[in-house]
Protein backbone atom coordinates (compact mmCIF):
# COMPACT_ATOMS: atom_id res chain seq x y z
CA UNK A 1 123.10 -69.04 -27.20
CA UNK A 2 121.31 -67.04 -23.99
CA UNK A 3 122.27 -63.43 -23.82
CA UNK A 4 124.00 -63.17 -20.30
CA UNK A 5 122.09 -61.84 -17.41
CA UNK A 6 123.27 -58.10 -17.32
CA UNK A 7 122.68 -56.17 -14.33
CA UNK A 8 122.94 -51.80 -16.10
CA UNK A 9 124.93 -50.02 -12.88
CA UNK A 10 126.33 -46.43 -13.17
CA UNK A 11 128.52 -44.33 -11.43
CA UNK A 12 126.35 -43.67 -8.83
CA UNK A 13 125.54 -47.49 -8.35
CA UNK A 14 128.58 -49.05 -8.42
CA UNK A 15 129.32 -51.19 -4.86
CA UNK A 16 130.89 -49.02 -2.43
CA UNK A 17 134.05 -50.60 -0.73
CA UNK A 18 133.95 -50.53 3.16
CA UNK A 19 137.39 -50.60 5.02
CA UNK A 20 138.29 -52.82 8.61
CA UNK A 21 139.85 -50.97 10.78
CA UNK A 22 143.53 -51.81 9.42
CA UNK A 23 142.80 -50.14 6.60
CA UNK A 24 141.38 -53.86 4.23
CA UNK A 25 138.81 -53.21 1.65
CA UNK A 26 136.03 -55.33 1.70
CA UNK A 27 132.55 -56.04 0.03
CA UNK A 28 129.29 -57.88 1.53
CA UNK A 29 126.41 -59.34 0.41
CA UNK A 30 123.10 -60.41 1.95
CA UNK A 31 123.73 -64.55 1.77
CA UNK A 32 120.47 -65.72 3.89
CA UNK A 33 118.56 -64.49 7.03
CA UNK A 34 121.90 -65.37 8.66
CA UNK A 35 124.03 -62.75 7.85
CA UNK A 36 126.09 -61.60 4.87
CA UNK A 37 129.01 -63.06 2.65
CA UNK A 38 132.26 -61.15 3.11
CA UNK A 39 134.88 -60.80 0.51
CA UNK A 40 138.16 -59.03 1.71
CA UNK A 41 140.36 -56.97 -0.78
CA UNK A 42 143.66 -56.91 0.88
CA UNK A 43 146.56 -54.54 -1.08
CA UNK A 44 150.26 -55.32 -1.20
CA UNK A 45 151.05 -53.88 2.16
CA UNK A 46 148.06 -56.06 4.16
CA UNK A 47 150.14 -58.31 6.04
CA UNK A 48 148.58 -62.13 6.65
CA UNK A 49 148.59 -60.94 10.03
CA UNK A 50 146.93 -58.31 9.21
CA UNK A 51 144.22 -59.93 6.87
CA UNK A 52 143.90 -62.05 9.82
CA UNK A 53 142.97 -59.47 12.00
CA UNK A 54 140.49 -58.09 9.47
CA UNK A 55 138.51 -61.44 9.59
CA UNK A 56 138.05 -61.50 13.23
CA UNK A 57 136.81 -57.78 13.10
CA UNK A 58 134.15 -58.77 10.83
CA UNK A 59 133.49 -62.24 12.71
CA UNK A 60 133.07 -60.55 15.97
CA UNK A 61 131.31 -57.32 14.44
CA UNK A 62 128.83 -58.25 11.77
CA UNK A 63 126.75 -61.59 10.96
CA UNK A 64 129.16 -63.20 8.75
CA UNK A 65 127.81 -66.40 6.91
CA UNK A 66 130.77 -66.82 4.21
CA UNK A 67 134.34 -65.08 4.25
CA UNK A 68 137.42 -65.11 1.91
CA UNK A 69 140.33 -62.89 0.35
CA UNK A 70 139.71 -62.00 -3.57
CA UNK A 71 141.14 -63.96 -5.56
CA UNK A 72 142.04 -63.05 -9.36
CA UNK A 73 138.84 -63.65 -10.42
CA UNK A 74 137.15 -61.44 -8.07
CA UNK A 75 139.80 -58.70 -8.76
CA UNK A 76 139.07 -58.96 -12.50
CA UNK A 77 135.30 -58.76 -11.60
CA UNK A 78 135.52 -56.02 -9.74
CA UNK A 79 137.99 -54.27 -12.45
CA UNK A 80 135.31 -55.19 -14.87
CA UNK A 81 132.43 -53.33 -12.66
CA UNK A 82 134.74 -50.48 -12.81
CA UNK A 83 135.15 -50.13 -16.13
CA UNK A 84 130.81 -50.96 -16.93
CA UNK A 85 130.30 -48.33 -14.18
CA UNK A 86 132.64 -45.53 -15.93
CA UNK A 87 130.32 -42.46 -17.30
CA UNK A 88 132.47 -42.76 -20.31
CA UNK A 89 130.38 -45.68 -21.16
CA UNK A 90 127.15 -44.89 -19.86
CA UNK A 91 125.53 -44.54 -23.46
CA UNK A 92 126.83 -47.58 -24.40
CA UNK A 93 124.78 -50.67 -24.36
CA UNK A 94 126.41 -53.99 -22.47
CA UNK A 95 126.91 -55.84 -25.58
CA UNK A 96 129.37 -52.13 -27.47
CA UNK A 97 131.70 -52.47 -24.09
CA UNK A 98 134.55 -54.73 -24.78
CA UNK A 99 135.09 -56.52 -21.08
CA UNK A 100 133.96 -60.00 -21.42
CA UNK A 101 137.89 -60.92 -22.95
CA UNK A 102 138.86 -62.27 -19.10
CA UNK A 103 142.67 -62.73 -19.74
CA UNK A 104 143.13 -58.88 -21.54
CA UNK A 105 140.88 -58.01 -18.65
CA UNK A 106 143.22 -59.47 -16.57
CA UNK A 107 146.37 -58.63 -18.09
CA UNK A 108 145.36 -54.86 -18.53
CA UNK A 109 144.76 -54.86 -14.48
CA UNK A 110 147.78 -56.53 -13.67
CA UNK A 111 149.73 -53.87 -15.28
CA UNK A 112 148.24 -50.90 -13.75
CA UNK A 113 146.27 -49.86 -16.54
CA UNK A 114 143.56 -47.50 -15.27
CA UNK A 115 139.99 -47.99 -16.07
CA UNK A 116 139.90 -44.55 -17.93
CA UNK A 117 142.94 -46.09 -19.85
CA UNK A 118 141.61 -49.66 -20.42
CA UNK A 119 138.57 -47.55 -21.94
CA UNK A 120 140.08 -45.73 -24.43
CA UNK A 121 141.99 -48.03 -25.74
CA UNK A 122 139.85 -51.30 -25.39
CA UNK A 123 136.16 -50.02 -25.29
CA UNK A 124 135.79 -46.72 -27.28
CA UNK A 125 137.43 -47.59 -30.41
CA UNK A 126 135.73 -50.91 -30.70
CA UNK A 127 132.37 -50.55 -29.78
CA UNK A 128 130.78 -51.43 -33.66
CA UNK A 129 133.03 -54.50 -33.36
CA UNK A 130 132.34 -55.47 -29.89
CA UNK A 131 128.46 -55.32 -30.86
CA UNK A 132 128.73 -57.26 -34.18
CA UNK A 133 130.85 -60.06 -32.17
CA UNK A 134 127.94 -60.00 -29.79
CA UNK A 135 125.58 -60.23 -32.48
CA UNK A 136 126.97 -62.85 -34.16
CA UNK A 137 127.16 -64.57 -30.47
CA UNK A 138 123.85 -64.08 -29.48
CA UNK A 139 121.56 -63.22 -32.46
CA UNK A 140 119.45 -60.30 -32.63
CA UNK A 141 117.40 -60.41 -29.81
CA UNK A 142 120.52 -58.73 -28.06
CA UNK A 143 118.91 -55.72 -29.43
CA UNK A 144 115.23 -56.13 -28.55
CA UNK A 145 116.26 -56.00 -24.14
């Protein structure tokens, strides 16, 4: 099996969230001489009308080529950059960080847990195991990147 693609971000890299007006997270991406793709973060208390209102201001303000509100996947992704990002792993290696498991990812954001949390109790601990499961996954050439 292929080693997946892994793009090393810190801290200091990790994708900075930019906020509408009302207050709506949101990331963009450069999708074609066109303009940008736009993925909005709305929290609990964004009201569809308000979500709404988000979408025109970035319709009418930037060059928007693709929109849409996170789903769980992109919340789970973006939990997941979190927790890569974290200088409490940044001597780690991709394939010591326990955060390919999508439904504990998942479940462990759904309840609130913390990065800092999901870390310590997910990552830390079981970083020889996490790299042997790797191993075993993808053969040694894992180690040669």
């Amino acid at each position: 099996m292929t080693p997946p693609l892994i793009i090393n971000i810190n801290s200091d890299q990790m994708r900075r969230y930019e906020k509408t007006r009302n207050g709506i997270e949101y990331t963009d991406e450069i999708a074609s001489s066109e303009g940008a793709g736009f993925v909005l973060y709305p929290a609990a208390e964004h009201t569809p009308e308000m979500i709404k209102a988000a979408i025109c201001e970035l319709f009418n303000e930037r060059d928007v080529v693709a929109m849409k509100v996170a789903d769980a996947r992109d919340w789970d992704e973006r939990y997941r950059t979190e927790i890569f990002a974290h200088h409490w792993v940044r001597t780690l290696r991709w394939y010591e960080i326990n955060a390919d498991d999508y439904d504990l990812l998942r479940r462990e954001r759904e309840k609130g847990t913390p990065p800092e949390e999901y870390i310590k109790a997910f990552v830390l601990p079981l970083t020889a195991e996490t790299k042997a499961a790797n191993l075993k996954k993808y053969g040694e050439q894992i180690l040669k990147r």
